[in-house]
PDB file of N, CA and C in Angstrom:
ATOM      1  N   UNK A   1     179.496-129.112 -78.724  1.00  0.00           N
ATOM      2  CA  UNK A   1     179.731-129.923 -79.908  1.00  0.00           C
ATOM      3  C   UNK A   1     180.586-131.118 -79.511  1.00  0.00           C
ATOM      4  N   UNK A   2     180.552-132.688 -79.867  1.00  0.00           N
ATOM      5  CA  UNK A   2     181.358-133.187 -79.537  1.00  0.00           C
ATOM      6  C   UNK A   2     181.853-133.965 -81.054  1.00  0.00           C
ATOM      7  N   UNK A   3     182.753-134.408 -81.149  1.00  0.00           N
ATOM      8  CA  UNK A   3     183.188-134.454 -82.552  1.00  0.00           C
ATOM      9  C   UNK A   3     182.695-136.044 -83.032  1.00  0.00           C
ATOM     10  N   UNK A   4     181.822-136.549 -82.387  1.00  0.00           N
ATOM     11  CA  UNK A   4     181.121-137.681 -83.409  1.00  0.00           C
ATOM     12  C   UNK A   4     180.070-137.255 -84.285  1.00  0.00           C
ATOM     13  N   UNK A   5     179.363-135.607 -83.905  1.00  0.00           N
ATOM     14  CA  UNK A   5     178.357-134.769 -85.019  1.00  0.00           C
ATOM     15  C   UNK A   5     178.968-134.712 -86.584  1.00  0.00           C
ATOM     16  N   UNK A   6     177.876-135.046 -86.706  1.00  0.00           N
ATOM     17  CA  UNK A   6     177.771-134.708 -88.477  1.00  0.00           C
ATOM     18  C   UNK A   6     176.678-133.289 -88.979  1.00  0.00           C
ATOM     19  N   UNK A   7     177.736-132.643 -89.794  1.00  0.00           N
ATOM     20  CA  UNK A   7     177.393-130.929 -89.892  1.00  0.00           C
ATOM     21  C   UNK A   7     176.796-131.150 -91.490  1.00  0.00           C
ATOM     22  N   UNK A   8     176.214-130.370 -91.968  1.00  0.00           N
ATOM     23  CA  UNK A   8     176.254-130.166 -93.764  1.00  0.00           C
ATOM     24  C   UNK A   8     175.979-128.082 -93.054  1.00  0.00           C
ATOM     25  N   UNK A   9     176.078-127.878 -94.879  1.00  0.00           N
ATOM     26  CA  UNK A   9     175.887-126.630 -94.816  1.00  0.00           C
ATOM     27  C   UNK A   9     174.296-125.945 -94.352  1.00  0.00           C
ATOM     28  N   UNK A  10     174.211-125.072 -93.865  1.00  0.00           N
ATOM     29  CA  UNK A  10     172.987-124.112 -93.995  1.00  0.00           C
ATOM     30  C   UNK A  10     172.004-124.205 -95.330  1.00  0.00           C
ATOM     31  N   UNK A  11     170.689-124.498 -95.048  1.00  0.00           N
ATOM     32  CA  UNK A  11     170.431-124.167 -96.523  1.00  0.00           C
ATOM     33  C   UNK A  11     170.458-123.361 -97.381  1.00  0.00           C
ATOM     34  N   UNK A  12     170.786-122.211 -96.542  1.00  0.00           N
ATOM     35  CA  UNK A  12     171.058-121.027 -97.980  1.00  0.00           C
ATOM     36  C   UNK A  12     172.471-120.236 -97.990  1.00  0.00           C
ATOM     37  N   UNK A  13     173.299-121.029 -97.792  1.00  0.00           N
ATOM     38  CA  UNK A  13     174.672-121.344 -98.017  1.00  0.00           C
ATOM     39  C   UNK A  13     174.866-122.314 -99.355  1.00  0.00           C
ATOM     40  N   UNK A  14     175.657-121.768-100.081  1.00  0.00           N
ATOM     41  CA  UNK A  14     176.556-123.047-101.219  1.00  0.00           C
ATOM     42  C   UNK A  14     177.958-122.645-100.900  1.00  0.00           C
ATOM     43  N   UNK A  15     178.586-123.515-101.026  1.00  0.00           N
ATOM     44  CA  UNK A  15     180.422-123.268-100.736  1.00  0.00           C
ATOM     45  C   UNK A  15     180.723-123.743-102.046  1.00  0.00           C
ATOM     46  N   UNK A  16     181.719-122.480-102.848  1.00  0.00           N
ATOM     47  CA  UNK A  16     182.261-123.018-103.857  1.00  0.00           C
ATOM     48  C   UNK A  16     183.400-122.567-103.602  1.00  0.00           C
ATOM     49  N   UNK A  17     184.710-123.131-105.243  1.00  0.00           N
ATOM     50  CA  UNK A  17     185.804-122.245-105.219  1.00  0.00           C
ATOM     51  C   UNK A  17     185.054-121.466-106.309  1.00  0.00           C
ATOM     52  N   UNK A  18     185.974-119.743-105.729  1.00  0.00           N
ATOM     53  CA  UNK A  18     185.511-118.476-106.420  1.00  0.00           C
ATOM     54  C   UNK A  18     187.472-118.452-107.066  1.00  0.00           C
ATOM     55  N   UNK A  19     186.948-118.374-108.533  1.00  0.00           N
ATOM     56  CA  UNK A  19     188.386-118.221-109.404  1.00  0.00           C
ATOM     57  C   UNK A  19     188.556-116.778-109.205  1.00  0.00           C
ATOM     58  N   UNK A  20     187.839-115.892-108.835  1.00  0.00           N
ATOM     59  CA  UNK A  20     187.850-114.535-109.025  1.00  0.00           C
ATOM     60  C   UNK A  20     188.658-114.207-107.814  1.00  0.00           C
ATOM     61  N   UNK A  21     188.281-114.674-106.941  1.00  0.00           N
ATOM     62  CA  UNK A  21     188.984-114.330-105.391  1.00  0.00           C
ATOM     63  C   UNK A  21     189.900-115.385-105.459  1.00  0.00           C
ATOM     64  N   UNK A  22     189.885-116.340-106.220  1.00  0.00           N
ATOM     65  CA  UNK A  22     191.123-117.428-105.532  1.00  0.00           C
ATOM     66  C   UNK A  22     191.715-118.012-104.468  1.00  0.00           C
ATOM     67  N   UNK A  23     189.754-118.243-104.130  1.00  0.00           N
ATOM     68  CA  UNK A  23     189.424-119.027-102.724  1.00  0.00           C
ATOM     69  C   UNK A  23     188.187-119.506-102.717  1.00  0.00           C
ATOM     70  N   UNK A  24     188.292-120.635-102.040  1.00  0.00           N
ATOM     71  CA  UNK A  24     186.481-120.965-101.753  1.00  0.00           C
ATOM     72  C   UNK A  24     186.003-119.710-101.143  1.00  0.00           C
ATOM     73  N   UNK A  25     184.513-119.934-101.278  1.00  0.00           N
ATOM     74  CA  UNK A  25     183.982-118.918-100.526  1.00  0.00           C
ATOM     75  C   UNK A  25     182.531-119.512-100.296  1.00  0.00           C
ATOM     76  N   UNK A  26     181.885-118.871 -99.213  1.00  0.00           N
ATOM     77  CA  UNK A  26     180.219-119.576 -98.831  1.00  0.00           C
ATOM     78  C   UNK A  26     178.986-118.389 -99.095  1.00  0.00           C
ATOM     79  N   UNK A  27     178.615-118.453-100.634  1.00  0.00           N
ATOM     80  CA  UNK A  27     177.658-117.803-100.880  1.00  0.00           C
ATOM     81  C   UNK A  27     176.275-117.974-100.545  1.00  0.00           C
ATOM     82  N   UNK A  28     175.426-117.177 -99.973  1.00  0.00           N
ATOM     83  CA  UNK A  28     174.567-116.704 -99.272  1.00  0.00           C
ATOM     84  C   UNK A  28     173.764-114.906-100.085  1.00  0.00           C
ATOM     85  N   UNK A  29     172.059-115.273 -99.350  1.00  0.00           N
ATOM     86  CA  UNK A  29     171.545-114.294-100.809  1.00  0.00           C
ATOM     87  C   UNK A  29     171.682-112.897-100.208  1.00  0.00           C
ATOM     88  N   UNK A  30     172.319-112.843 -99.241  1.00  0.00           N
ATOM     89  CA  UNK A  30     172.943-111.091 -98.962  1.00  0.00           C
ATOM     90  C   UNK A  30     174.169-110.727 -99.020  1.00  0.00           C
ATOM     91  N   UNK A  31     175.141-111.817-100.017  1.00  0.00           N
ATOM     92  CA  UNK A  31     176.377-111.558-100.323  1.00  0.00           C
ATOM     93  C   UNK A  31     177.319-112.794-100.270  1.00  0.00           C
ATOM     94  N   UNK A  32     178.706-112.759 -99.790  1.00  0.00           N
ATOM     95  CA  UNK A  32     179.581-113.776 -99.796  1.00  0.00           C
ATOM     96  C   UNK A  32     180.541-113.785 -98.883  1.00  0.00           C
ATOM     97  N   UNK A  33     181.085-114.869 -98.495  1.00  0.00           N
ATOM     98  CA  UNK A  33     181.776-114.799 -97.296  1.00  0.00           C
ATOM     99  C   UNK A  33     183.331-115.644 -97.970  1.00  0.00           C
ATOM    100  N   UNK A  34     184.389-115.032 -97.796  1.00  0.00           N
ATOM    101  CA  UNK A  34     185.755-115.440 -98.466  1.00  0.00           C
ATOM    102  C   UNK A  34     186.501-115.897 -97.123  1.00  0.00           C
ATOM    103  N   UNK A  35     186.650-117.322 -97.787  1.00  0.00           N
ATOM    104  CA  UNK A  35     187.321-118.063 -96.647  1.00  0.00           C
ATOM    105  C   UNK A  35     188.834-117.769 -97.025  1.00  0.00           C
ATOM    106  N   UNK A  36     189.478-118.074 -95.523  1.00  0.00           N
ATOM    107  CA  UNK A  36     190.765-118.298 -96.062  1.00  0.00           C
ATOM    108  C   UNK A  36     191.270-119.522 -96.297  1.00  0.00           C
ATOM    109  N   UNK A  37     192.375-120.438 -96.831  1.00  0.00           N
ATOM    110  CA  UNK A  37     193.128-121.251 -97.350  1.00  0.00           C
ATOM    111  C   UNK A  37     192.483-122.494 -95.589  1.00  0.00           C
ATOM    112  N   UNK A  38     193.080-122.539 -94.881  1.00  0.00           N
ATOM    113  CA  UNK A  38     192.485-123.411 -93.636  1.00  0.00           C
ATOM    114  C   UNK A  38     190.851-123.713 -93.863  1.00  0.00           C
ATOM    115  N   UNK A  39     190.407-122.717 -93.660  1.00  0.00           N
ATOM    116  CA  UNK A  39     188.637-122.783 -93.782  1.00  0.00           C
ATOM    117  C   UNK A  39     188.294-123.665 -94.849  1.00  0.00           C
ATOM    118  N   UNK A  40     188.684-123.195 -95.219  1.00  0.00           N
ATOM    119  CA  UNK A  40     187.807-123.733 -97.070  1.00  0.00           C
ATOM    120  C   UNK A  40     188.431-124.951 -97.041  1.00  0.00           C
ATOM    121  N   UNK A  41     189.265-125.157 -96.394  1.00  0.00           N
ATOM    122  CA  UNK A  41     190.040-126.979 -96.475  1.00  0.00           C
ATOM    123  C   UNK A  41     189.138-127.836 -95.099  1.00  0.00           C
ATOM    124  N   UNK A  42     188.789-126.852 -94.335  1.00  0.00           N
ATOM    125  CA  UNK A  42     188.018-127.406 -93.341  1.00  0.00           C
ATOM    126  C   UNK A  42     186.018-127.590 -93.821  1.00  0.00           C
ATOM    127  N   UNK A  43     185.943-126.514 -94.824  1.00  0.00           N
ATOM    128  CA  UNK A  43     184.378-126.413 -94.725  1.00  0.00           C
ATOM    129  C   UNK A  43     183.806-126.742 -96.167  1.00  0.00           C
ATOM    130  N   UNK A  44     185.140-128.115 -97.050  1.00  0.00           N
ATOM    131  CA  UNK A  44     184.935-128.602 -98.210  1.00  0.00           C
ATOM    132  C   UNK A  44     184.719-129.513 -97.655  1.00  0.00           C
ATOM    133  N   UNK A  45     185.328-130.007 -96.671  1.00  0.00           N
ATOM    134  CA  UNK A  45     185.185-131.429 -96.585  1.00  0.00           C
ATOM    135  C   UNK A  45     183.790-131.936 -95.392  1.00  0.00           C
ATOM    136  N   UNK A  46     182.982-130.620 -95.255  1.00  0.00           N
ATOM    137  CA  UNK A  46     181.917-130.984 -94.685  1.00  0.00           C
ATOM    138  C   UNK A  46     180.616-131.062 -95.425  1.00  0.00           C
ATOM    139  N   UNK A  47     180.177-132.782 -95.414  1.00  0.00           N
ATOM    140  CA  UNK A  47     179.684-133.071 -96.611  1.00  0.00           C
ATOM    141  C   UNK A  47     178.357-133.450 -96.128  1.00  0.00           C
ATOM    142  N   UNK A  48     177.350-133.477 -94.789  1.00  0.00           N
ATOM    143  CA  UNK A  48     176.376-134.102 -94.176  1.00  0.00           C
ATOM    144  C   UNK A  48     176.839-135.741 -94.322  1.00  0.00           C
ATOM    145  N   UNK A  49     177.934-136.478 -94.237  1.00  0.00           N
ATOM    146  CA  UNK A  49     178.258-137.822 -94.146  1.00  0.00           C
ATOM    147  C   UNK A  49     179.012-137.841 -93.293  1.00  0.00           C
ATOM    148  N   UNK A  50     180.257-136.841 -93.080  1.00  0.00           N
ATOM    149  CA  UNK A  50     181.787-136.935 -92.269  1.00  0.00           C
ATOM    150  C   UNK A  50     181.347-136.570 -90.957  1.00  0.00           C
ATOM    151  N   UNK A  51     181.819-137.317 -90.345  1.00  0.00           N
ATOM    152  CA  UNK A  51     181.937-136.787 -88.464  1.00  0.00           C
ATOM    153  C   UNK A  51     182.786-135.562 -88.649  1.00  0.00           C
ATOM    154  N   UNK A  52     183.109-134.816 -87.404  1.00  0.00           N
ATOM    155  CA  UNK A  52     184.223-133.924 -87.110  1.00  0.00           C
ATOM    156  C   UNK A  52     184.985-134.528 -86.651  1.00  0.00           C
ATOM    157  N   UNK A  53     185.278-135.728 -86.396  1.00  0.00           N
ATOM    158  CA  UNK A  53     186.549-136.724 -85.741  1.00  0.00           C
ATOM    159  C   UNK A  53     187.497-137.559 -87.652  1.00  0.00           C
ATOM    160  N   UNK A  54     186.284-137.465 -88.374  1.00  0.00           N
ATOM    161  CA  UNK A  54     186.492-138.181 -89.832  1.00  0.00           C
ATOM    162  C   UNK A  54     187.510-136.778 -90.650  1.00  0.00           C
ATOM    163  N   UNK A  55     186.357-135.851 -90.276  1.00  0.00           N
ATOM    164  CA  UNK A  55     187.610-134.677 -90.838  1.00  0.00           C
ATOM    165  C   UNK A  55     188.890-134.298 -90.349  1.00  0.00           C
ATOM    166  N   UNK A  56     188.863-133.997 -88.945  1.00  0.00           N
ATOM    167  CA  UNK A  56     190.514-134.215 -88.630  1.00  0.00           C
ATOM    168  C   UNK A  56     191.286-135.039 -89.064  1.00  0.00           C
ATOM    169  N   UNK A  57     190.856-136.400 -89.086  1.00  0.00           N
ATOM    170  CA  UNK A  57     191.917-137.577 -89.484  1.00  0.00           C
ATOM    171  C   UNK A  57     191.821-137.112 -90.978  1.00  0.00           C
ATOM    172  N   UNK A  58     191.380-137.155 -91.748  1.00  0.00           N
ATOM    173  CA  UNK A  58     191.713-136.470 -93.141  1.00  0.00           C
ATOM    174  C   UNK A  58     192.359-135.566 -93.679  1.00  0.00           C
ATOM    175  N   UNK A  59     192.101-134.505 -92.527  1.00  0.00           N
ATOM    176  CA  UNK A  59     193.275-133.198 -92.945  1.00  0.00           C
ATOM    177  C   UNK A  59     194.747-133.200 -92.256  1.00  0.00           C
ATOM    178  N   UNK A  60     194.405-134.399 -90.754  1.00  0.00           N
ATOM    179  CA  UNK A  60     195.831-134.630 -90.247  1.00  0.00           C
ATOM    180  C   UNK A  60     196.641-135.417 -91.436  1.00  0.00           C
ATOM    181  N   UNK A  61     195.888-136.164 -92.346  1.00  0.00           N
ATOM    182  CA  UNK A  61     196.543-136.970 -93.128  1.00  0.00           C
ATOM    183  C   UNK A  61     196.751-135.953 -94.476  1.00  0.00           C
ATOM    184  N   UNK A  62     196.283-135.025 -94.857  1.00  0.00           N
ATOM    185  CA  UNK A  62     196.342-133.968 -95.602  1.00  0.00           C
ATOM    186  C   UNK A  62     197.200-133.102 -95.530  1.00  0.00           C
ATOM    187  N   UNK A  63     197.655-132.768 -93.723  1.00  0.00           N
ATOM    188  CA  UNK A  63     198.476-131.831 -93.863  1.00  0.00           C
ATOM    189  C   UNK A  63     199.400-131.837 -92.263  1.00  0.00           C
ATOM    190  N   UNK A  64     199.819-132.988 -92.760  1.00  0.00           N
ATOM    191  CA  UNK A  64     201.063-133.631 -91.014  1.00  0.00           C
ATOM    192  C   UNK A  64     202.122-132.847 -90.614  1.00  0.00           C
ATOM    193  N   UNK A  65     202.313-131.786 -91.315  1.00  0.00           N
ATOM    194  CA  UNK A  65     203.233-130.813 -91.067  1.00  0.00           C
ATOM    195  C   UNK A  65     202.711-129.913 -89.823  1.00  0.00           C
ATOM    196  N   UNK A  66     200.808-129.656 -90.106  1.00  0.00           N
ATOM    197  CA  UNK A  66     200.652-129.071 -89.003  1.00  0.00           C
ATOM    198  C   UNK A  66     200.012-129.140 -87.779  1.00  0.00           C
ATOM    199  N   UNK A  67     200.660-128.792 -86.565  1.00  0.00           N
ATOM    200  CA  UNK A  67     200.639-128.814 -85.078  1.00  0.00           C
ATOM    201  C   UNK A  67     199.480-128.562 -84.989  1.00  0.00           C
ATOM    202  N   UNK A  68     198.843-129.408 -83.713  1.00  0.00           N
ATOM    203  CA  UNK A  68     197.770-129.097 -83.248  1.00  0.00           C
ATOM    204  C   UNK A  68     196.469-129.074 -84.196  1.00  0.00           C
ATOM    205  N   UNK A  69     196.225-129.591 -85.573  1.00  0.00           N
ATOM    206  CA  UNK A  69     195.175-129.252 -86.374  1.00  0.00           C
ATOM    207  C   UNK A  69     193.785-129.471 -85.898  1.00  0.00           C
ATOM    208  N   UNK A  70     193.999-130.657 -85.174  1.00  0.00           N
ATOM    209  CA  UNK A  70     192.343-131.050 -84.836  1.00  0.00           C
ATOM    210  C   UNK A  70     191.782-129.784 -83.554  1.00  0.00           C
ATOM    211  N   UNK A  71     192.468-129.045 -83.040  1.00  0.00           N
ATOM    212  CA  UNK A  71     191.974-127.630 -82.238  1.00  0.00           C
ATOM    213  C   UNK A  71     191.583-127.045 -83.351  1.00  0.00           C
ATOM    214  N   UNK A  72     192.158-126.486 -84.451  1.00  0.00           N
ATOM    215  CA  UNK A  72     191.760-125.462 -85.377  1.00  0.00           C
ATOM    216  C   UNK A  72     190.402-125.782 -86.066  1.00  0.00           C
ATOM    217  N   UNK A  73     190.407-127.618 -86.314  1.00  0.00           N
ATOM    218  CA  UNK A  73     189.591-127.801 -86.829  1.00  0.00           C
ATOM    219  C   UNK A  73     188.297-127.891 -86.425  1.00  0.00           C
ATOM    220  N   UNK A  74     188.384-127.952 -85.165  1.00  0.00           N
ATOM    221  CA  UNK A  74     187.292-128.177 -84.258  1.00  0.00           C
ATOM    222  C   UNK A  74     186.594-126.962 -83.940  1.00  0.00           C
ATOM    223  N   UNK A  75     187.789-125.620 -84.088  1.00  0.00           N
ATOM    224  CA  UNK A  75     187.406-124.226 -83.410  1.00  0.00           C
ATOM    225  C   UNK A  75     186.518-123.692 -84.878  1.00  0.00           C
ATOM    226  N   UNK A  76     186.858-123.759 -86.095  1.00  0.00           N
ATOM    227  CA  UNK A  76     186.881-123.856 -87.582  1.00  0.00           C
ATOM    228  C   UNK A  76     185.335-124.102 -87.451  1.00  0.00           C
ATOM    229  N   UNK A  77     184.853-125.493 -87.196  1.00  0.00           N
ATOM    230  CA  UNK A  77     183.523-125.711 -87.220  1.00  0.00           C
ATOM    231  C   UNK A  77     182.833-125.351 -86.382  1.00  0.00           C
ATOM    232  N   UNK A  78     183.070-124.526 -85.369  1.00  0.00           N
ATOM    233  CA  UNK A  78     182.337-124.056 -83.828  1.00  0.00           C
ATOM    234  C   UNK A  78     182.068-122.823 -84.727  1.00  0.00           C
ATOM    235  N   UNK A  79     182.955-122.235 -84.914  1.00  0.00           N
ATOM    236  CA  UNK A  79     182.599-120.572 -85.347  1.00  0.00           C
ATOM    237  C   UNK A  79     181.296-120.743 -86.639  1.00  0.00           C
ATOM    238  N   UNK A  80     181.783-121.593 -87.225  1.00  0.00           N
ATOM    239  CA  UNK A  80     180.955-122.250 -88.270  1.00  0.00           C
ATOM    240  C   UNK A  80     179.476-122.533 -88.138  1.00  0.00           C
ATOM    241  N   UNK A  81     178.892-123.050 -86.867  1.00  0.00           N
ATOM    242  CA  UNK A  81     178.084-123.321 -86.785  1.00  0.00           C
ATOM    243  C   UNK A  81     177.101-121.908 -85.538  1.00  0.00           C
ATOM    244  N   UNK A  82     178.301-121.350 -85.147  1.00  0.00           N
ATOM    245  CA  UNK A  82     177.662-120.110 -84.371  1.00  0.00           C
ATOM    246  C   UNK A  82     177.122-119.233 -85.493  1.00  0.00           C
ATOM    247  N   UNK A  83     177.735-119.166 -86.778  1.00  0.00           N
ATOM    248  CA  UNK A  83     177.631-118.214 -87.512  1.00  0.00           C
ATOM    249  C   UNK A  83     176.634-118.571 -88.262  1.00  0.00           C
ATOM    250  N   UNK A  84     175.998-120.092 -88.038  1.00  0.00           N
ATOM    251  CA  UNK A  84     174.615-120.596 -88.708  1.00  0.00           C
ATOM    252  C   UNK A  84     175.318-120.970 -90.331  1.00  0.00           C
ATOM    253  N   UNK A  85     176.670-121.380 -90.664  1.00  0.00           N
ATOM    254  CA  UNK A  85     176.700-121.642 -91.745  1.00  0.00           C
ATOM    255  C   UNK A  85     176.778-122.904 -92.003  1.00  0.00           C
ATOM    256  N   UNK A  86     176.921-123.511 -90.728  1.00  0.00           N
ATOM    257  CA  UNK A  86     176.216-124.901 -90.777  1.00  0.00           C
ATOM    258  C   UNK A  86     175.684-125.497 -89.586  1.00  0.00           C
ATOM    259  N   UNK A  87     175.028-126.826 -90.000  1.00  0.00           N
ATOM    260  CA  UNK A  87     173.604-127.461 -89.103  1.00  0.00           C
ATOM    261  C   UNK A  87     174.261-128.519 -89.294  1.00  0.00           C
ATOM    262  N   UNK A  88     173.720-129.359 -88.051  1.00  0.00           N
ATOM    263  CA  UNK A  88     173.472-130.806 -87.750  1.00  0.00           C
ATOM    264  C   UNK A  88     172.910-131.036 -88.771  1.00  0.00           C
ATOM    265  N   UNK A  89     173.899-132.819 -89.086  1.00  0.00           N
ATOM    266  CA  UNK A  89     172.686-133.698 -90.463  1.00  0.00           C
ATOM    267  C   UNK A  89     171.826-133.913 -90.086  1.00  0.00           C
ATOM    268  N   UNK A  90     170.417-134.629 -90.391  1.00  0.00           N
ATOM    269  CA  UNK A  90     169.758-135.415 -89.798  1.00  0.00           C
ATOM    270  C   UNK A  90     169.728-136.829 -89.623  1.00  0.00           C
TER     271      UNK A  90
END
């Protein structure tokens, strides 16, 4: 992956926030997957427009308190895309 890619979701993925769990989460038709508080700040803002270089600078500017973010964020969308919950735009 190098971080000028642009990701959107899987097609049979939707990411919402779930009020019930009181977290986003990425629903899929054999159940649901509950992100935690990082994730869901990392896998809202993947919109099929944003690079992975556009999202770091957004969440570094989102959240400057924390160290090292663009590793997490980068590792965040790797697992992400191993796990097929998201694809290259076109």
């Amino acid at each position: 992956m190098n971080n000028t890619e642009i990701y959107t979701l899987a097609p049979h993925y939707r990411f919402q926030w779930e009020e019930a769990q009181q977290s986003y989460v990425m629903l899929f038709p054999e159940g649901m997957i509950k992100l935690n508080g990082g994730a869901g700040e990392v896998i809202r803002r993947v919109d099929g427009k944003r690079s992975v270089d556009e999202i770091v600078h957004e969440l570094k500017l989102a959240f400057p308190d924390v160290d090292d973010i663009e590793s997490d964020v980068v590792a965040m969308i790797q697992l992400a895309v191993e796990k097929s919950w998201l694809v290259l735009a076109n």
